[in-house]
N, C-alpha and C. Protein backbone atom coordinates (compact mmCIF):
# COMPACT_ATOMS: atom_id res chain seq x y z
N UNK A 1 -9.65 -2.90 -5.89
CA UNK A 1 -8.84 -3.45 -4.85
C UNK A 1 -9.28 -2.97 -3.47
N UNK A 2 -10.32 -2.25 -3.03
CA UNK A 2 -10.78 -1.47 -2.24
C UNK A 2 -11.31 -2.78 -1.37
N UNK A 3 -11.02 -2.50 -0.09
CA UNK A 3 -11.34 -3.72 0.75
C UNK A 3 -12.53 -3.26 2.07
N UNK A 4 -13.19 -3.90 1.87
CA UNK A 4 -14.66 -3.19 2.79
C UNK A 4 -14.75 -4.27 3.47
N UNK A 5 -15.33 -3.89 5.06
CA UNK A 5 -15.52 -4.80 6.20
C UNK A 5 -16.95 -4.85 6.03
N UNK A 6 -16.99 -3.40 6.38
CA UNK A 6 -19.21 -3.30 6.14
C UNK A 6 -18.73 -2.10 5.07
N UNK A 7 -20.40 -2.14 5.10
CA UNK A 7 -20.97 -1.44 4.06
C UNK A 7 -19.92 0.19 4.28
N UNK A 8 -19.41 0.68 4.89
CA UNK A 8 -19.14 1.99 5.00
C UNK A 8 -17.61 2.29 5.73
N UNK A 9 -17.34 0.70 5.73
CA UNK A 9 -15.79 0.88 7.16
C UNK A 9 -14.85 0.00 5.69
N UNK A 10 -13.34 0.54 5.59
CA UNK A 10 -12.38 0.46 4.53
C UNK A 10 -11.68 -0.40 5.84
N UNK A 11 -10.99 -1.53 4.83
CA UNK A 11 -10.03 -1.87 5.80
C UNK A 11 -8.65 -1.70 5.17
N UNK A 12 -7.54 -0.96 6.18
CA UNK A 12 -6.65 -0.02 6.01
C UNK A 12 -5.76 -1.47 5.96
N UNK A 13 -4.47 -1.45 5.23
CA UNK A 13 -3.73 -2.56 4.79
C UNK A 13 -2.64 -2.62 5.78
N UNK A 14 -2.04 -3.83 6.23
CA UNK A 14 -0.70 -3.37 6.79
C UNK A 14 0.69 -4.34 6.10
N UNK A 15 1.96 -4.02 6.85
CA UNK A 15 2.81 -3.46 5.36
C UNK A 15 2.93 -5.27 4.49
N UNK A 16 2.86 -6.38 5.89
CA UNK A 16 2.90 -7.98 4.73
C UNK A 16 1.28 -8.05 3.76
N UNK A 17 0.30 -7.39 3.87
CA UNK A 17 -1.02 -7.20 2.52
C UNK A 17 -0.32 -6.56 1.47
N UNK A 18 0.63 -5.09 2.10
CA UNK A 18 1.17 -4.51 0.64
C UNK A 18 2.64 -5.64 0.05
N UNK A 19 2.77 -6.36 1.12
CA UNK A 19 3.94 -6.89 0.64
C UNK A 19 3.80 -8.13 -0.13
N UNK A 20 2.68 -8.63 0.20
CA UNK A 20 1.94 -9.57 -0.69
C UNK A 20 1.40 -9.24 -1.90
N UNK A 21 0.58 -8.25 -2.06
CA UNK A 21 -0.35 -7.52 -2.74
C UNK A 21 1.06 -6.92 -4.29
N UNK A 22 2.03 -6.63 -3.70
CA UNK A 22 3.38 -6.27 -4.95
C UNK A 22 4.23 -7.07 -4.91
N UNK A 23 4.09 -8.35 -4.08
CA UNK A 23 5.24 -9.69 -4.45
C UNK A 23 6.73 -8.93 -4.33
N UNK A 24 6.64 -8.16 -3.16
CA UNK A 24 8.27 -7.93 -2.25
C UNK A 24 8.27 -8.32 -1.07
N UNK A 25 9.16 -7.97 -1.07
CA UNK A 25 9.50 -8.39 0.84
C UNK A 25 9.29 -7.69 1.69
N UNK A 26 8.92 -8.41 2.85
CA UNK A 26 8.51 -7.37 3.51
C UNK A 26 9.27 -5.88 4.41
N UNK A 27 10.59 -5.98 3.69
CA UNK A 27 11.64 -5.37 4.45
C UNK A 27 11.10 -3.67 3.04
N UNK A 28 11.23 -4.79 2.17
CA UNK A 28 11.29 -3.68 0.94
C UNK A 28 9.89 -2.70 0.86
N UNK A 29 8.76 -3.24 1.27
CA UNK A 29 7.26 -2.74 1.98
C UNK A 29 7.76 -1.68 2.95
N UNK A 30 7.95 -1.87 4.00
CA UNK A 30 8.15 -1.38 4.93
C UNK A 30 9.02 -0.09 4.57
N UNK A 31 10.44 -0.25 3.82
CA UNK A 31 10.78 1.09 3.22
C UNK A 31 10.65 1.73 2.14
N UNK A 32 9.49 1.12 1.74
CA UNK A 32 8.59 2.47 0.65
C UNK A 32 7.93 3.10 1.35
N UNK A 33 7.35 2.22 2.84
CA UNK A 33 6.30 3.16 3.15
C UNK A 33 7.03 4.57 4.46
N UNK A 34 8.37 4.07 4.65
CA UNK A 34 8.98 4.70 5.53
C UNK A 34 9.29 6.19 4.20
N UNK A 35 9.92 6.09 3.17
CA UNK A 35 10.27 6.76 2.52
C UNK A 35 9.30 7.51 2.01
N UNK A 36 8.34 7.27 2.32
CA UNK A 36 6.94 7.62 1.95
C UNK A 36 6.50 8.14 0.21
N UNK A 37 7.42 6.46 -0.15
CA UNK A 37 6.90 6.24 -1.57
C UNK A 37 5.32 5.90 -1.76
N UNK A 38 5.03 4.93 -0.88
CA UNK A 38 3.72 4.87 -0.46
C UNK A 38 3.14 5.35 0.69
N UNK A 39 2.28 6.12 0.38
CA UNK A 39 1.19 6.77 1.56
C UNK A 39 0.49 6.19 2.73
N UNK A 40 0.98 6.54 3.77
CA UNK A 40 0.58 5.35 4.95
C UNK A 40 -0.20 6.39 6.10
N UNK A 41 -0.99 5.49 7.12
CA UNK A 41 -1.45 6.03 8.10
C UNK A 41 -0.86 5.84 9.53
N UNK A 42 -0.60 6.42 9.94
CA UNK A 42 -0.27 6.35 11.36
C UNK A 42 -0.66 6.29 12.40
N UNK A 43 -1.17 4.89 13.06
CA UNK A 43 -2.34 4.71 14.43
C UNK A 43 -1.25 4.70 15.52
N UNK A 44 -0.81 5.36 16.53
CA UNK A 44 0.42 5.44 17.49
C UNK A 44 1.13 4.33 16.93
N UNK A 45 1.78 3.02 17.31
CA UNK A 45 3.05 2.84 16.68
C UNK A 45 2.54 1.98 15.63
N UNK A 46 1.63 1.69 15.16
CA UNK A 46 1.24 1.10 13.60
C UNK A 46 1.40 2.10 12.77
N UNK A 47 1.47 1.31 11.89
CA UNK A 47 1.42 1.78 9.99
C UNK A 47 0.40 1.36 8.97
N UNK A 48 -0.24 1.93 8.64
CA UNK A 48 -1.30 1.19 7.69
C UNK A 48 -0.60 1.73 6.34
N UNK A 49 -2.42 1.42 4.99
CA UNK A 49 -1.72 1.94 3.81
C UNK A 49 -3.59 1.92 3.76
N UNK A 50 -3.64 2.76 3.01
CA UNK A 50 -5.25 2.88 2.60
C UNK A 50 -4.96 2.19 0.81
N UNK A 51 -6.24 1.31 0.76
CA UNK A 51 -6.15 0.88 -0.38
C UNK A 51 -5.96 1.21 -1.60
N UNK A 52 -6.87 2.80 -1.47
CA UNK A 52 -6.20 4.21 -2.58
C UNK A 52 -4.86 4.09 -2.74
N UNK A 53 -4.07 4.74 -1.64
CA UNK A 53 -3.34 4.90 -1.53
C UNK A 53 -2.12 3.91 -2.24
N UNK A 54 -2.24 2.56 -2.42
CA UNK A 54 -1.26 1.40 -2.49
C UNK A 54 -2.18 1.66 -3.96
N UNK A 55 -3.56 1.44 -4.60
CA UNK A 55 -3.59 1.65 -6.08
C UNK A 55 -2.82 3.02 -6.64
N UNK A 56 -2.53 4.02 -6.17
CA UNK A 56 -2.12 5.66 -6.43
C UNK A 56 -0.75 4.87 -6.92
N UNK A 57 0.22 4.36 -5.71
CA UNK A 57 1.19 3.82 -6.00
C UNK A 57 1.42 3.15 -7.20
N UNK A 58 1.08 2.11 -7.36
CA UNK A 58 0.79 1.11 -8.45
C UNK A 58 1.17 1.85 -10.07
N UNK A 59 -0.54 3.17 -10.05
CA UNK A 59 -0.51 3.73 -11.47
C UNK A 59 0.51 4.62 -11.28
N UNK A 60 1.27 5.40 -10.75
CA UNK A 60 2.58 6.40 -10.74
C UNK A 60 3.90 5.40 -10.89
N UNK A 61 3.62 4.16 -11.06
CA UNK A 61 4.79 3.19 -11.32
C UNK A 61 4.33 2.43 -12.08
N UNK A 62 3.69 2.70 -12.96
CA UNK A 62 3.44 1.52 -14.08
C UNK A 62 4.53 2.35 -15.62
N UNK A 63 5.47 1.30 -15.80
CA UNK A 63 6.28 1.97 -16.86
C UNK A 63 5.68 1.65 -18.60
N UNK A 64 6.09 2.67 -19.24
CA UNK A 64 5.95 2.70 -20.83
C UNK A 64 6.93 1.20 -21.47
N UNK A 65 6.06 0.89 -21.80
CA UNK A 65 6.45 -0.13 -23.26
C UNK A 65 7.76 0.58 -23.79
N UNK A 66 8.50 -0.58 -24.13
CA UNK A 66 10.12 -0.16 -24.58
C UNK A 66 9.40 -0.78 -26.42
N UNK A 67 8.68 -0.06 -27.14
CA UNK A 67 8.65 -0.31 -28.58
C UNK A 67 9.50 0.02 -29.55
């Protein structure tokens, strides 16, 4: 899921990519990343999400099979 511009530059997500990217809203994006369920960057008043960061998320919330 790692998103590359060039060869060596990541492009950092902002919160409607994660809100797209997990099919919520973008209200509900915005306070995971405030709650800092998901790991975000802080450029003065932006918010990013590094692509790690939103996969990290993902596998620490993937639940067990109810067998």
């Amino acid at each position: 899921m790692i998103n590359r511009i060039a060869d060596n530059q990541l492009r950092l997500l902002r919160a409607d990519d994660v809100a797209e990217i997990l099919n919520i809203s973008l209200a509900l994006a915005y306070r995971l990343m405030q709650l800092g369920e998901i790991r975000c960057v802080r450029i003065g008043t932006a918010v990013r999400v590094r692509p790690e960061d939103l996969d990290a998320y993902i596998q620490d919330n993937l639940s067990e099979p109810d067998y």
